[in-house]
C-alpha atoms as a PDB file:
ATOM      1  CA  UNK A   1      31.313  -4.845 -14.144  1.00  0.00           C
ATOM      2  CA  UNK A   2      31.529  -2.312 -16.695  1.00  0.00           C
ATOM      3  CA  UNK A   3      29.900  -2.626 -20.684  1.00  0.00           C
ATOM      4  CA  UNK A   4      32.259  -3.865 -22.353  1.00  0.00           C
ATOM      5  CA  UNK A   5      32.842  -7.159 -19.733  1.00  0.00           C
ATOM      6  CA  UNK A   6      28.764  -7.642 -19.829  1.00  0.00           C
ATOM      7  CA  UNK A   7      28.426  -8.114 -23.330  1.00  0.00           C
ATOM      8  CA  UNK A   8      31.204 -10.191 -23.669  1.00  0.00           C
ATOM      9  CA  UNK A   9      29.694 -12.786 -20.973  1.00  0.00           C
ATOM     10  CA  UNK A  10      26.091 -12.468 -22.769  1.00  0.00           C
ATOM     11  CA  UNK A  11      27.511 -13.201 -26.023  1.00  0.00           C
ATOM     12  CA  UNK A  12      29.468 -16.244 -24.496  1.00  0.00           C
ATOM     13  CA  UNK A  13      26.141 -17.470 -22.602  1.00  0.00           C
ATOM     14  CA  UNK A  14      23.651 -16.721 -26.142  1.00  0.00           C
ATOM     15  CA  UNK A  15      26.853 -18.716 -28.275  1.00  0.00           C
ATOM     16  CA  UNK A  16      26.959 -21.608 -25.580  1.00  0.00           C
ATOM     17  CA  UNK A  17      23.553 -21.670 -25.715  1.00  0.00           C
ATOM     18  CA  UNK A  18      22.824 -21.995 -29.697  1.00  0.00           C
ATOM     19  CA  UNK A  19      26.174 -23.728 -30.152  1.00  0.00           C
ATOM     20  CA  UNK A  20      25.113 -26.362 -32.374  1.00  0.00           C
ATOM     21  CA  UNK A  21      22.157 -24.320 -34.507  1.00  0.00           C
ATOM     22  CA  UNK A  22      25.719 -22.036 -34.923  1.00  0.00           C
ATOM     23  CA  UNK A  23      27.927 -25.162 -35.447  1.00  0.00           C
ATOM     24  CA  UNK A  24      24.967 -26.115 -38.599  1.00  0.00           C
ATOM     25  CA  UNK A  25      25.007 -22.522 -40.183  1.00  0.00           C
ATOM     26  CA  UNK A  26      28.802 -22.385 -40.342  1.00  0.00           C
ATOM     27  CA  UNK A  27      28.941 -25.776 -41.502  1.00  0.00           C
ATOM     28  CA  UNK A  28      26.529 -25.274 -44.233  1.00  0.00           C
ATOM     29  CA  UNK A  29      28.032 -21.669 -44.875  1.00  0.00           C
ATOM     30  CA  UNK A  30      27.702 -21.153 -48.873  1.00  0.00           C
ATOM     31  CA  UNK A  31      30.281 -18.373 -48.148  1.00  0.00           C
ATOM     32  CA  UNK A  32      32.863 -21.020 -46.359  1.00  0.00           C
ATOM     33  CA  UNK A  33      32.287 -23.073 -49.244  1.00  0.00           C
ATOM     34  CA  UNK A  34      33.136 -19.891 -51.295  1.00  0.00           C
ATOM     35  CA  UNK A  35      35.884 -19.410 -49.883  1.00  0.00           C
ATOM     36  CA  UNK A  36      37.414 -23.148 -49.815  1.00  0.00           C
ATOM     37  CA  UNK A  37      36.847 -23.164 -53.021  1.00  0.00           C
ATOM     38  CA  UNK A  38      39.024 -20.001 -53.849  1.00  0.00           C
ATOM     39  CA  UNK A  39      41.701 -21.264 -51.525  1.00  0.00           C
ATOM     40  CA  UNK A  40      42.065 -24.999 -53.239  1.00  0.00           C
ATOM     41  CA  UNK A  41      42.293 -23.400 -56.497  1.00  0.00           C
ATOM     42  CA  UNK A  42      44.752 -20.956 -55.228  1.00  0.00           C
ATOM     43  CA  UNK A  43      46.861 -23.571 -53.439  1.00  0.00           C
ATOM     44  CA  UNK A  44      46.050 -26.661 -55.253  1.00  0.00           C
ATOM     45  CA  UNK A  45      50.046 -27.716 -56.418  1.00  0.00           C
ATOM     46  CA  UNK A  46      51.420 -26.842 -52.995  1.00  0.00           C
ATOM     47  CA  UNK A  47      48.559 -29.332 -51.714  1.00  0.00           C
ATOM     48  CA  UNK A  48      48.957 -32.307 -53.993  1.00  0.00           C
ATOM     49  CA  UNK A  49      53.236 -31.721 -53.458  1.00  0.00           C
ATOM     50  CA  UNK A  50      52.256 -31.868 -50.098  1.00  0.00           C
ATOM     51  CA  UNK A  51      50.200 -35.044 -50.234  1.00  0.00           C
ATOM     52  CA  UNK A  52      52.820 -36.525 -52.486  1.00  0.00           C
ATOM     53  CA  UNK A  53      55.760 -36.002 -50.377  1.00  0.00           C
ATOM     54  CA  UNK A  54      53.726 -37.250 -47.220  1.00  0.00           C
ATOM     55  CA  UNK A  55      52.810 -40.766 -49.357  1.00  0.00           C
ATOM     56  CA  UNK A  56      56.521 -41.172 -50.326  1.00  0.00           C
ATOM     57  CA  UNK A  57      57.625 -40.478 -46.466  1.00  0.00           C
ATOM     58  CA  UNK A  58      54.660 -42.851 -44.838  1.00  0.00           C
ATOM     59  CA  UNK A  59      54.541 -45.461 -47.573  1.00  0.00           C
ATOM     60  CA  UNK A  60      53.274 -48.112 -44.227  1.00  0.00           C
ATOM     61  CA  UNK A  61      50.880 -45.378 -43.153  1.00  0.00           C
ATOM     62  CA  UNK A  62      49.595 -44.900 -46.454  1.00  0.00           C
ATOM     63  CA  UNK A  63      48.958 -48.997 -46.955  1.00  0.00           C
ATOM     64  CA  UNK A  64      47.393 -49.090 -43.739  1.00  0.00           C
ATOM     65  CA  UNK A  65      44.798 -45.963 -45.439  1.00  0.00           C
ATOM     66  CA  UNK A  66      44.167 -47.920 -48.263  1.00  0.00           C
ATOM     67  CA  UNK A  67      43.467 -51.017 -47.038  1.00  0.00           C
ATOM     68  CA  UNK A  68      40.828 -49.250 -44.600  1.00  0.00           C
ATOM     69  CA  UNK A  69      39.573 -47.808 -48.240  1.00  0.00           C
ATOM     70  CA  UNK A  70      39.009 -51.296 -49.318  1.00  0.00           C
ATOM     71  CA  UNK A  71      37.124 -52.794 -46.836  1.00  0.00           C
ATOM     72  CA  UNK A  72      34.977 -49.671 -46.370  1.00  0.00           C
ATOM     73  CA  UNK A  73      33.558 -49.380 -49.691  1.00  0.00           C
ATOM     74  CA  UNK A  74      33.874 -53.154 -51.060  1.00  0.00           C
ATOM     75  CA  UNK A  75      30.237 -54.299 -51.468  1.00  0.00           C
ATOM     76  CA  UNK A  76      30.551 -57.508 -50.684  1.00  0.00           C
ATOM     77  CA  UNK A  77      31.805 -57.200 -47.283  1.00  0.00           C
ATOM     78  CA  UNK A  78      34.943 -57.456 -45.730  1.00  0.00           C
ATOM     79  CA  UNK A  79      35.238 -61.403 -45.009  1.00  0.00           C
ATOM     80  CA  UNK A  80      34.845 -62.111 -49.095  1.00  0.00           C
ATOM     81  CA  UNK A  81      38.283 -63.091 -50.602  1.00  0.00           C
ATOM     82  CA  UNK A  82      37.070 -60.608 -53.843  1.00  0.00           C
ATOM     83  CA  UNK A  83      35.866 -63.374 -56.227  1.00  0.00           C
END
């Protein structure tokens, strides 16, 4: 097995390994977050067109999302009849 192979495997083995203490660190990343940022901003209208376009072509789809919404954050539960 020559060099190059063997650190490939050891860096798969430390990765699988640590995978979630890596999973965390990216997740938490303040440069992913950096980035994301920079990205929105730089794509925001072609996002929201994009969102728009999707509600007008799924208008059952997007009913079904809302009425998840609803019961998911209504305080009173999801049996009340909202009086």
């Amino acid at each position: 097995m020559n060099q190059n192979t063997q650190r490939k495997r050891q860096k798969r083995e430390w990765y699988h390994r640590n995978k979630e203490a890596v999973l965390e660190q990216q997740k938490s990343s303040e440069k992913k977050k950096k980035s994301q940022k920079e990205w929105y901003k730089n794509n925001k209208e072609k996002c929201i067109t994009r969102a728009k376009q999707w509600n007008e072509d799924n208008p059952s789809a997007r009913k079904l999302i809302m009425e998840r919404h609803k019961t998911k954050n209504n305080p009173k539960g999801v049996w009340s009849d909202g009086s």
